[in-house]
N, C-alpha and C. Protein backbone atom coordinates (compact mmCIF):
# COMPACT_ATOMS: atom_id res chain seq x y z
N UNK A 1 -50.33 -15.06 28.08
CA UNK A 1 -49.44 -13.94 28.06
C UNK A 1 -48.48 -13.95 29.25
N UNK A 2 -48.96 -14.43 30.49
CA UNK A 2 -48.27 -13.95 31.45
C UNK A 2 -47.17 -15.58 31.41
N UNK A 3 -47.17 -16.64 30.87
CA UNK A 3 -45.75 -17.39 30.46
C UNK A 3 -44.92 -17.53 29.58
N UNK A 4 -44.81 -15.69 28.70
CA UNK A 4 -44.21 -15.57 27.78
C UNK A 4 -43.06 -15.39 28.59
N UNK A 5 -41.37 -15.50 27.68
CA UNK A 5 -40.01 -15.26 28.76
C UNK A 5 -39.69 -13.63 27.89
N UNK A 6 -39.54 -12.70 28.09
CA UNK A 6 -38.60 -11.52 27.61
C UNK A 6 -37.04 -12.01 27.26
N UNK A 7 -36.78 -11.08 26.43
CA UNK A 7 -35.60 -11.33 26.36
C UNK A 7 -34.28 -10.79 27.89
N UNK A 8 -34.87 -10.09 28.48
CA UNK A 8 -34.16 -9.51 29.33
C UNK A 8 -34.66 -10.68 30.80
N UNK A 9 -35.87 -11.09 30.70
CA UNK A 9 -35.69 -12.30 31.51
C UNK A 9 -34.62 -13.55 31.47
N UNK A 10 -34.41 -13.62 30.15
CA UNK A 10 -33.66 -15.53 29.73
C UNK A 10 -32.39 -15.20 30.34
N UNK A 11 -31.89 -16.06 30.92
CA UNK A 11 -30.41 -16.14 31.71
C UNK A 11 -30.09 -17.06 30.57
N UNK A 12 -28.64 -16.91 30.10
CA UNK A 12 -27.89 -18.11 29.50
C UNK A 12 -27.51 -19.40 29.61
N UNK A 13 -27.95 -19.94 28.83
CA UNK A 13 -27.68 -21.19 28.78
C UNK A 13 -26.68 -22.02 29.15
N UNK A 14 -26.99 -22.91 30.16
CA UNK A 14 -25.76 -23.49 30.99
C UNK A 14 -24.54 -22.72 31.08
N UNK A 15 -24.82 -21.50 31.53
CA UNK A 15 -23.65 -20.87 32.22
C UNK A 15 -22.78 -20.27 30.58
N UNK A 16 -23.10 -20.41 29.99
CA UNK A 16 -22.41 -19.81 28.71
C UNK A 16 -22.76 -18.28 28.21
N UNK A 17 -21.73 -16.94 28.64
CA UNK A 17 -22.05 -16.29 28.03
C UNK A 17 -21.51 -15.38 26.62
N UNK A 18 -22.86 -14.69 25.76
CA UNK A 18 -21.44 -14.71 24.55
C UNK A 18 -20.50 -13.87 24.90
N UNK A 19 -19.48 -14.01 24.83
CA UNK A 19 -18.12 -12.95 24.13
C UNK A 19 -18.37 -12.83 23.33
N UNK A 20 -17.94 -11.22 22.79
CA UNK A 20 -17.43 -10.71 21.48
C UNK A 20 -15.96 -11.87 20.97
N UNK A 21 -16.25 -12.65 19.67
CA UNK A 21 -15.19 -12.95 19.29
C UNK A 21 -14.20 -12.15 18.07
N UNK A 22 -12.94 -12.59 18.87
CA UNK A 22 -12.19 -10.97 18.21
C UNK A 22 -11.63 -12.07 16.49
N UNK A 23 -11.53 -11.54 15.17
CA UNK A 23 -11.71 -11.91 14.27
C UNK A 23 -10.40 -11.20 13.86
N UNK A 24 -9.11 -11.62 13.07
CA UNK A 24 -8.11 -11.72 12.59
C UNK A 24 -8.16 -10.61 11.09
N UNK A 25 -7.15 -9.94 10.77
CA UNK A 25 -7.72 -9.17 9.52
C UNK A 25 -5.98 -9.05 9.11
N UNK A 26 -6.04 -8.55 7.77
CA UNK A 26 -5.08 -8.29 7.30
C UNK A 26 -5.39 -7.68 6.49
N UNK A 27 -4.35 -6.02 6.56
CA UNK A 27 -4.23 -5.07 5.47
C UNK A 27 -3.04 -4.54 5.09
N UNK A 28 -3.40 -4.49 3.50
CA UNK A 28 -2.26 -4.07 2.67
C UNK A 28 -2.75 -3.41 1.98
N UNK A 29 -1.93 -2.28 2.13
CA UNK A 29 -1.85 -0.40 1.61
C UNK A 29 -0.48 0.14 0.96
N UNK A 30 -0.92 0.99 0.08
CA UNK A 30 0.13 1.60 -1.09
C UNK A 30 0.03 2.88 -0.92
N UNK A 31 1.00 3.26 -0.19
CA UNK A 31 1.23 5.25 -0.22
C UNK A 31 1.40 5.74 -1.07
N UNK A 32 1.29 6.26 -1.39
CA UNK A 32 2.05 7.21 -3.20
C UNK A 32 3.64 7.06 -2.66
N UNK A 33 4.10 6.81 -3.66
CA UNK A 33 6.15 7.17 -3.35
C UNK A 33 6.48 8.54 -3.67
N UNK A 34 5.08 9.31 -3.43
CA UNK A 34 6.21 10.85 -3.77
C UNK A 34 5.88 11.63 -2.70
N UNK A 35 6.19 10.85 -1.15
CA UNK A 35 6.18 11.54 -0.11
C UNK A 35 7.14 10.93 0.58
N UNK A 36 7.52 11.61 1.53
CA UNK A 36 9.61 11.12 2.09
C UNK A 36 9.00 9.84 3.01
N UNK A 37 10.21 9.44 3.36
CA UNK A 37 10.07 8.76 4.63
C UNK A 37 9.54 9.14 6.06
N UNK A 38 9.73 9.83 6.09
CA UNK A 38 9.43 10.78 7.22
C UNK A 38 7.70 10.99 7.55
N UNK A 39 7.25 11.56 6.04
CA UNK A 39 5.62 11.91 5.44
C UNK A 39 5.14 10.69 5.98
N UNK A 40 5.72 9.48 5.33
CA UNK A 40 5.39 8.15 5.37
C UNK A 40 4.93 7.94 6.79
N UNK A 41 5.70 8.31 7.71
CA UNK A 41 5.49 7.29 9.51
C UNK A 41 4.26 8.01 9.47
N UNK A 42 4.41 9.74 9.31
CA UNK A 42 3.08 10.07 10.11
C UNK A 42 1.65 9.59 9.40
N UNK A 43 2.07 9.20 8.02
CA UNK A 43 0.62 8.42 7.24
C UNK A 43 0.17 7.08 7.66
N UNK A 44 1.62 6.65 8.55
CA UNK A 44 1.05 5.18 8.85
C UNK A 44 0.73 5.48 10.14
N UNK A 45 0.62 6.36 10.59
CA UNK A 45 0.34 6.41 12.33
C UNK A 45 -0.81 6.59 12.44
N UNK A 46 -1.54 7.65 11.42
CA UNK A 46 -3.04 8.16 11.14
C UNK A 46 -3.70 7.06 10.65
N UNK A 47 -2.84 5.60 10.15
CA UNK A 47 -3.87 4.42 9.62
C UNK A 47 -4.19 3.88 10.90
N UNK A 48 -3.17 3.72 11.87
CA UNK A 48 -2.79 2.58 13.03
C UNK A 48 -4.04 3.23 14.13
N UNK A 49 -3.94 4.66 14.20
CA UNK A 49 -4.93 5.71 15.32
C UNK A 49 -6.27 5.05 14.57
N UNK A 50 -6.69 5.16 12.75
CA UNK A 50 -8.19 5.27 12.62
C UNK A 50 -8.51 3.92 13.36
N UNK A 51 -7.49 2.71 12.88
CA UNK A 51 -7.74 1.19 13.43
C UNK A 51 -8.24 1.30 15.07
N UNK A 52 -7.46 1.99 15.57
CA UNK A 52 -7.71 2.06 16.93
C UNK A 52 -9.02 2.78 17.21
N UNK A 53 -9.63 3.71 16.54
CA UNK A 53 -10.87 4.64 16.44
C UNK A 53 -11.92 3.74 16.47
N UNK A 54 -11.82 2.25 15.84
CA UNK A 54 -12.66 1.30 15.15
C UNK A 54 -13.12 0.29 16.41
N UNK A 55 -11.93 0.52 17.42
CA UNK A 55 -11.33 -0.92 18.48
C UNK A 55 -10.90 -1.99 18.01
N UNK A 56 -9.85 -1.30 17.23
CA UNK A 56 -9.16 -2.77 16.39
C UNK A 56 -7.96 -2.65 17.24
N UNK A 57 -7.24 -3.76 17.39
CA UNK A 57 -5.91 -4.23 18.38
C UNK A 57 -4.77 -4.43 17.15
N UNK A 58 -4.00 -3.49 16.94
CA UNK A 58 -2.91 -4.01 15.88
C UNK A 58 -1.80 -4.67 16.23
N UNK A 59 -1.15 -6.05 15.24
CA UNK A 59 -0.65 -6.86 16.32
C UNK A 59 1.01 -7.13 15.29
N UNK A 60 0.73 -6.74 14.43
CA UNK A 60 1.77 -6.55 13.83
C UNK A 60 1.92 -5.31 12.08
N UNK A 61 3.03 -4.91 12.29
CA UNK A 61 3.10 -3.44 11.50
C UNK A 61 4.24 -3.83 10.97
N UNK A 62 4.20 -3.97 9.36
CA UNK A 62 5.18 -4.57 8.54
C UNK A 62 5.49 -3.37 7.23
N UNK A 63 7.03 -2.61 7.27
CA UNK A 63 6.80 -1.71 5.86
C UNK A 63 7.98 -2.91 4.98
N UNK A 64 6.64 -2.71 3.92
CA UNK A 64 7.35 -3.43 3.05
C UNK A 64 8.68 -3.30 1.61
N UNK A 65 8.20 -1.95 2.28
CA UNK A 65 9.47 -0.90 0.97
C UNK A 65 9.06 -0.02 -0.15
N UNK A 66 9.84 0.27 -0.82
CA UNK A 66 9.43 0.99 -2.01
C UNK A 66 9.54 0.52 -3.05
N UNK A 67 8.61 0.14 -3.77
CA UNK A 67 8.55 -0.66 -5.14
C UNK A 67 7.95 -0.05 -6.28
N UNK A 68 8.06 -0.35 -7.18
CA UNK A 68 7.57 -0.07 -8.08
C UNK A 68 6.60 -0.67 -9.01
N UNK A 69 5.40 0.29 -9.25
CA UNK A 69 4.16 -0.35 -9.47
C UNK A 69 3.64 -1.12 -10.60
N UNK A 70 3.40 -2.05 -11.17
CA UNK A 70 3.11 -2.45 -12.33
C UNK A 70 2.65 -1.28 -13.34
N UNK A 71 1.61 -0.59 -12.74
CA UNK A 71 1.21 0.38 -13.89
C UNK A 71 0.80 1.49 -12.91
N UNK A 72 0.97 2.58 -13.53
CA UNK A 72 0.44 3.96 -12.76
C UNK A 72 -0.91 3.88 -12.27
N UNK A 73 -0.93 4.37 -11.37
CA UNK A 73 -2.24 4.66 -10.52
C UNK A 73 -2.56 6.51 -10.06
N UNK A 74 -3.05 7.15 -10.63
CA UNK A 74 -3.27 8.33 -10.69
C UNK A 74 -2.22 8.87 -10.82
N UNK A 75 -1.35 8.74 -11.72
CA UNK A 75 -0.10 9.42 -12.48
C UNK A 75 1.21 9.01 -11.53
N UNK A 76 1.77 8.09 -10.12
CA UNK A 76 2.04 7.46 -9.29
C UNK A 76 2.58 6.21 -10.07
N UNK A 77 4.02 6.08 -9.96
CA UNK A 77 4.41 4.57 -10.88
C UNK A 77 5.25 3.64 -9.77
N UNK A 78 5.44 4.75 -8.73
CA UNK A 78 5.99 3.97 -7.24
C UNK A 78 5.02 4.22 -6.03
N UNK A 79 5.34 3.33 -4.90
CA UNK A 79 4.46 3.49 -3.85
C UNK A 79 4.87 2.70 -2.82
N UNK A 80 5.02 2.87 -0.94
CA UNK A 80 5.46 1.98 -0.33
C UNK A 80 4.50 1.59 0.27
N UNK A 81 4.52 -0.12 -0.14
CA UNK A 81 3.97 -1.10 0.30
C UNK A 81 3.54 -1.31 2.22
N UNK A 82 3.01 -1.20 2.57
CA UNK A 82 2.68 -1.31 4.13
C UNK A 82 1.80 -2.74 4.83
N UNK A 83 2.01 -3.31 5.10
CA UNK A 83 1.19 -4.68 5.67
C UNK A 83 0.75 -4.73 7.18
N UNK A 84 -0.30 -4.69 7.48
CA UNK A 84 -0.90 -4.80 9.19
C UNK A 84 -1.76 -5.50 9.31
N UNK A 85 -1.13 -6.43 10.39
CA UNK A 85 -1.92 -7.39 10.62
C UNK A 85 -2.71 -6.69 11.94
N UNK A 86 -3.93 -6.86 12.51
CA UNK A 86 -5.01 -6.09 13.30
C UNK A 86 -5.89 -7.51 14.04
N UNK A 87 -6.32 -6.91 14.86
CA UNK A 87 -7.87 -7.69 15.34
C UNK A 87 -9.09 -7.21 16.04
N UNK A 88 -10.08 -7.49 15.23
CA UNK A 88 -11.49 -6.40 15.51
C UNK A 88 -12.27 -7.38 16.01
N UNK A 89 -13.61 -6.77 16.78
CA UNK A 89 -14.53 -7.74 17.22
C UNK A 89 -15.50 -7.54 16.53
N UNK A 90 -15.83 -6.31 16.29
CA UNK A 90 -17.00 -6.09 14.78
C UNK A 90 -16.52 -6.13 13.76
N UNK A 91 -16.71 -6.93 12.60
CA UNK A 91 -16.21 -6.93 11.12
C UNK A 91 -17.07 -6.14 10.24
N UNK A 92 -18.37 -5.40 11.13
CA UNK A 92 -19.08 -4.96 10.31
C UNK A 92 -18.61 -3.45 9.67
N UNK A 93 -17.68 -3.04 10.92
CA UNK A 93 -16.82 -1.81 10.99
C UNK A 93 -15.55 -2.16 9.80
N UNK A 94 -15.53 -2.83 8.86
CA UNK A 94 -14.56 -2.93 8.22
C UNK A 94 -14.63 -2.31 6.98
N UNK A 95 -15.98 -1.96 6.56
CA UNK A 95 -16.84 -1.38 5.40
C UNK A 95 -16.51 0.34 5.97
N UNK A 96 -16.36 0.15 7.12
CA UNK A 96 -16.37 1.97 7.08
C UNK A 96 -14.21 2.55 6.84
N UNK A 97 -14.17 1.52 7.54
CA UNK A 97 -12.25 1.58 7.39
C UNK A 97 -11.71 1.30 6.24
N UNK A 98 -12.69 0.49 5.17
CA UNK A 98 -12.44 0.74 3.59
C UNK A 98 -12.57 1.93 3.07
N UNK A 99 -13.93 2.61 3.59
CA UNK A 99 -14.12 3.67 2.77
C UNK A 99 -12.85 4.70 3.17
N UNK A 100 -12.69 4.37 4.30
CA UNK A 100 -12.08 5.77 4.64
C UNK A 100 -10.50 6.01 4.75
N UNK A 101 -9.82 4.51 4.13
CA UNK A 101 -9.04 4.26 3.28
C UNK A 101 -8.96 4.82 1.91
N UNK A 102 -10.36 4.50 1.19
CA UNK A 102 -10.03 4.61 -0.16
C UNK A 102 -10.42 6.59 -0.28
N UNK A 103 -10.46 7.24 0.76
CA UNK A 103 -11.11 8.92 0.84
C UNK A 103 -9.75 8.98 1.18
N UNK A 104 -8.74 8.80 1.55
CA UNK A 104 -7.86 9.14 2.26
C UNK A 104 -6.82 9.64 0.73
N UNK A 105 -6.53 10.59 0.38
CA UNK A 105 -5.89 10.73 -1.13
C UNK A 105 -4.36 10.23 -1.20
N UNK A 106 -3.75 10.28 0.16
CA UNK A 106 -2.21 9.68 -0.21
C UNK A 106 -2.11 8.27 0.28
N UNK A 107 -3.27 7.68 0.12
CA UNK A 107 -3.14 5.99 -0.04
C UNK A 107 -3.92 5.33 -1.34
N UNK A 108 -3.05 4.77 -2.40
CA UNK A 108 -3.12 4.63 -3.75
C UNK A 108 -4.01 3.70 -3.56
N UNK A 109 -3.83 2.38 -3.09
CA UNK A 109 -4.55 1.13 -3.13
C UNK A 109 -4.78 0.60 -1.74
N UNK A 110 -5.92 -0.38 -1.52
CA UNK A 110 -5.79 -0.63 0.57
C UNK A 110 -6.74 -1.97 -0.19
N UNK A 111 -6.49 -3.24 0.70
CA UNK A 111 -7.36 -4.50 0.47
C UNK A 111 -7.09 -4.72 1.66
N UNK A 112 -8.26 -5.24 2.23
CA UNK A 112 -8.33 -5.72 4.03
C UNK A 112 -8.78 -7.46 3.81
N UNK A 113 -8.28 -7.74 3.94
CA UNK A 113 -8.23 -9.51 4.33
C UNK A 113 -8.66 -10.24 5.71
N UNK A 114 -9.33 -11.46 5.51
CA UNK A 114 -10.09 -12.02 6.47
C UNK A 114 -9.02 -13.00 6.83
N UNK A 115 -8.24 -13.36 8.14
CA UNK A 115 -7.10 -14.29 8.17
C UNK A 115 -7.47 -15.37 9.08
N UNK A 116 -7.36 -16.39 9.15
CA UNK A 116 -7.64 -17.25 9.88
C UNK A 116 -6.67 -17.20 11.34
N UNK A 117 -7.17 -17.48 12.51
CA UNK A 117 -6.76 -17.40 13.68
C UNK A 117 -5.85 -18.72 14.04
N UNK A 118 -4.52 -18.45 14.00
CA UNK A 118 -3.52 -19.82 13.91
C UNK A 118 -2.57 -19.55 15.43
N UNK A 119 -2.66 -20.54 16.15
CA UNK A 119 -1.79 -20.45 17.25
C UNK A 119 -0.48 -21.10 16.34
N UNK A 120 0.56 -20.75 17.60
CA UNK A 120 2.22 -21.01 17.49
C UNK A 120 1.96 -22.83 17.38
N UNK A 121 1.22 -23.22 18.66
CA UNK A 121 0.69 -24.64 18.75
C UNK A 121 1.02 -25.63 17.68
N UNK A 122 -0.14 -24.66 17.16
CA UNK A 122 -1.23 -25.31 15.93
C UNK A 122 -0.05 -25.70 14.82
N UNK A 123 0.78 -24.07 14.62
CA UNK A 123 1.56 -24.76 13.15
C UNK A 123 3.01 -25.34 14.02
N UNK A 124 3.32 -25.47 14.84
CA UNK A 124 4.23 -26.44 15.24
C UNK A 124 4.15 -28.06 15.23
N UNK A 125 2.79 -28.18 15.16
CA UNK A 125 2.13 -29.69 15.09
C UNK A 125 1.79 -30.33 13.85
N UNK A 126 1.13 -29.10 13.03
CA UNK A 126 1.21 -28.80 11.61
C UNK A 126 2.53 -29.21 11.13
N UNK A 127 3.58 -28.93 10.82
CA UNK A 127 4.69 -28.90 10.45
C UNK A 127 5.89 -30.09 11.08
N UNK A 128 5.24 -30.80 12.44
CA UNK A 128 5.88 -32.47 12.72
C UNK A 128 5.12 -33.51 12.28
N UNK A 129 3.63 -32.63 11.94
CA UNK A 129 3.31 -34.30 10.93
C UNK A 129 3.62 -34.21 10.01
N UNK A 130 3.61 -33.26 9.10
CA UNK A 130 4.51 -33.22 7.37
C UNK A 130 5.70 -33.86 7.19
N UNK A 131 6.62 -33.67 8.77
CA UNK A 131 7.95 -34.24 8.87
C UNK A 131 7.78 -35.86 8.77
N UNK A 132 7.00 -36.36 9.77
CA UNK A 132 6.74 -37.89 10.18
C UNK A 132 6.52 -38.50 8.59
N UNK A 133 5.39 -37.52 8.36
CA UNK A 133 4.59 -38.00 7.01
C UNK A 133 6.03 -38.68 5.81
N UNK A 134 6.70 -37.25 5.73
CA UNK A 134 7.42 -37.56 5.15
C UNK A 134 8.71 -38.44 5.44
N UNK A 135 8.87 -38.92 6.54
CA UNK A 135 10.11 -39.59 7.04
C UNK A 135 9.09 -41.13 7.29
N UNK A 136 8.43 -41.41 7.42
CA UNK A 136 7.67 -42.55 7.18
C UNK A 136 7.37 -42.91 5.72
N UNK A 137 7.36 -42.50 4.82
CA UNK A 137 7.07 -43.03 3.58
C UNK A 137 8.19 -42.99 2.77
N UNK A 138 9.11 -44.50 2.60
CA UNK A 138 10.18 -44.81 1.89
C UNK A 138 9.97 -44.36 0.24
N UNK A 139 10.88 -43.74 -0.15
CA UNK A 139 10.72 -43.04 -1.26
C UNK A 139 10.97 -44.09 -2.67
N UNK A 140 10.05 -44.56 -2.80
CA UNK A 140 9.74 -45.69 -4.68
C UNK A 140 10.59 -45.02 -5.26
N UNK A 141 11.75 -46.17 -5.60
CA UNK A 141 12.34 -45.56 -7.27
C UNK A 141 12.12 -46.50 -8.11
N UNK A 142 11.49 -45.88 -9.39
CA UNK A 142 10.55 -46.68 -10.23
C UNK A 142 11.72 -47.61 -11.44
N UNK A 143 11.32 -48.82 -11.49
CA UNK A 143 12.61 -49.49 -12.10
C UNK A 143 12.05 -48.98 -13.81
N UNK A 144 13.26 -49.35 -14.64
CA UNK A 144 12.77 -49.53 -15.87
C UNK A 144 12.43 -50.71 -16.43
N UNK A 145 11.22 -50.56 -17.19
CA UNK A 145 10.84 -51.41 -17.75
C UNK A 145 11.63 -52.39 -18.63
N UNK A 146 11.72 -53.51 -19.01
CA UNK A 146 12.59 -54.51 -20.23
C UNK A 146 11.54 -54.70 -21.25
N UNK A 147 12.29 -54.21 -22.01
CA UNK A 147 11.59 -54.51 -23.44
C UNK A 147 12.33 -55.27 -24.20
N UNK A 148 11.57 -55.88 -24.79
CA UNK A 148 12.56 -57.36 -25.46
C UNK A 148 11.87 -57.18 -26.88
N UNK A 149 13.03 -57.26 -27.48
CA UNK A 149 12.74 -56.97 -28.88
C UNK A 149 13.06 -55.84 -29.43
N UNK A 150 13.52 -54.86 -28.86
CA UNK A 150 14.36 -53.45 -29.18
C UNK A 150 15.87 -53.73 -29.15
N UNK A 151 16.32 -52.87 -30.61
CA UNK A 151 17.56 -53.41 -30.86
C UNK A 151 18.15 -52.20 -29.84
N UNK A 152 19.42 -52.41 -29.26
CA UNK A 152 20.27 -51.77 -28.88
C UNK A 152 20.81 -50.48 -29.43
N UNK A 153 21.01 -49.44 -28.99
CA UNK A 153 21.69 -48.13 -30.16
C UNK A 153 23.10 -49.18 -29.82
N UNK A 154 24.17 -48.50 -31.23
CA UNK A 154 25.11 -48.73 -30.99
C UNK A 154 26.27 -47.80 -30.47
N UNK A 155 26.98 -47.73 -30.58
CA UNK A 155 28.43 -47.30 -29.43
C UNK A 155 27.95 -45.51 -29.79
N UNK A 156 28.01 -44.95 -28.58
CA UNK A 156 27.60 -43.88 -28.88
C UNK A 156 28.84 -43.38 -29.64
N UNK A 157 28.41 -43.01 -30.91
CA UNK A 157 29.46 -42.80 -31.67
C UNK A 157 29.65 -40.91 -32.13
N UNK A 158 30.43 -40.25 -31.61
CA UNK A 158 30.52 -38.43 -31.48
C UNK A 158 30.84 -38.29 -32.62
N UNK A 159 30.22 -37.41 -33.32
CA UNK A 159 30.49 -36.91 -34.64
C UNK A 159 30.86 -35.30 -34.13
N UNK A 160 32.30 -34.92 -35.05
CA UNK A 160 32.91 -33.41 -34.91
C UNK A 160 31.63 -32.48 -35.48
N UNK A 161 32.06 -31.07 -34.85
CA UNK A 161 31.65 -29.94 -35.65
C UNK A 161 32.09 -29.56 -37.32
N UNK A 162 33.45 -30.33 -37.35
CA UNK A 162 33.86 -29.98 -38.97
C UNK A 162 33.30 -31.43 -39.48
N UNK A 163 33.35 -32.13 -39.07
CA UNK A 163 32.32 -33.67 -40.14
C UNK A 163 31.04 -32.86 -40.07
N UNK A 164 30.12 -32.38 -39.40
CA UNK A 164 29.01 -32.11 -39.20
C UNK A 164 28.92 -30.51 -40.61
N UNK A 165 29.92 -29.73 -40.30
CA UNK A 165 29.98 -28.93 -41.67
C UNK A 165 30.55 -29.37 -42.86
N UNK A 166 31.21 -30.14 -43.16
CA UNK A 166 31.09 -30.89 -44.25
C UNK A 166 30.05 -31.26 -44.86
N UNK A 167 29.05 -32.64 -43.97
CA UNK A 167 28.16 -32.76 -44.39
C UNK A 167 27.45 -31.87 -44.90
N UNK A 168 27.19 -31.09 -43.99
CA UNK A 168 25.93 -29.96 -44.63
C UNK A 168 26.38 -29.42 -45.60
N UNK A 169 27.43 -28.57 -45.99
CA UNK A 169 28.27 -28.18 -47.01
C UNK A 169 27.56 -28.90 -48.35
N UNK A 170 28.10 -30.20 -48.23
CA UNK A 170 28.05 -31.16 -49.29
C UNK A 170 26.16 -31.52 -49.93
N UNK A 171 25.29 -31.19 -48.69
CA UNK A 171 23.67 -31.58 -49.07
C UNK A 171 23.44 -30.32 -49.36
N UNK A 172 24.20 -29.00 -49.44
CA UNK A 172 23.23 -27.97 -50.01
C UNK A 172 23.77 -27.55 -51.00
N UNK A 173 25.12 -28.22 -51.51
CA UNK A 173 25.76 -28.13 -52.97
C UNK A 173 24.98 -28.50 -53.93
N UNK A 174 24.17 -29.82 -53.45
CA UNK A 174 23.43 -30.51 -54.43
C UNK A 174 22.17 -29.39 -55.16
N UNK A 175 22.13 -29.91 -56.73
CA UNK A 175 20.98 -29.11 -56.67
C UNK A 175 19.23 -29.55 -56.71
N UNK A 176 19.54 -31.02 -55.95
CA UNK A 176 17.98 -31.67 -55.91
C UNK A 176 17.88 -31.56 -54.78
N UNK A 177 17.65 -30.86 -54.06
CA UNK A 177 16.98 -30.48 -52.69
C UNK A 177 15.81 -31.32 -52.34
N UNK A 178 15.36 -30.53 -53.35
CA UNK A 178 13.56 -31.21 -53.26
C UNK A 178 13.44 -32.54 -53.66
């Protein structure tokens, strides 16, 4: 008993301790469109405060306009679109910022998204190998095949709109169709 370790004894491992890692999110929310612009800021301010209630860091706040909805949603056929991008360190808190999204009565629809964490870096490096990729690989133009033994069409030869009604004229005069 007495060379058991506690947990409050163990020091970390080679100097490593955890951080909270902060985790990337993305949400997109639908106001009803039958509240002004005005209604609108203070509905998005009460989303941006609950985020902050949560210790979420909002890092970008996107309105996306007023559109119109595929199909009504509680008698509602417009609604402005809102997009925020956020970052939380508990994701477990994301179940309670749904609910209290979907309790909230002048927000029609809300989906919170898991986003992957992308530096400026990352897609700048991303986007010069696609370049290389593509500026290194000479572009194949595929020859045509020779076939030997296919006769030639001959002279492309244009037939009028009045030869063309003639003809027809003349095959539905007949009376052997069939």
């Amino acid at each position: 008993m007495e060379n058991q370790i506690t947990a409050k004894d163990a020091t970390p491992v080679s100097g490593i301790e955890s951080t909270p890692v902060r985790q990337n999110y993305e949400l997109l929310y639908i106001v009803s469109g039958q509240f002004s612009e005005i209604e609108l800021e203070s509905i998005k301010s009460d989303v941006n405060s609950m985020i902050g209630k949560y210790n979420g860091q909002i890092g970008h706040n996107e309105s996306l306009g007023k559109k119109r909805l595929a199909y009504p949603i509680n008698k509602v056929s417009s609604g402005y679109y809102i997009l925020l991008e956020f970052e939380m360190e508990n994701g477990e808190l994301l179940e309670t910022i749904n609910r209290d999204l979907k309790l909230n009565h002048k927000i029609l629809r809300a989906q919170i998204l898991t986003k992957n964490k992308k530096t400026t870096a990352e897609d700048v490096a991303k986007k010069n190998r696609k370049k290389e990729r593509s500026i290194s690989k000479p572009i194949a133009v595929a020859e045509k095949p020779k076939v030997e033994g296919v006769a030639k069409p001959a002279d492309d030869k244009r037939v009028s709109m009045k030869e063309l009604d003639e003809k027809l004229d003349e095959l539905l005069d007949t009376d052997n169709l069939l």
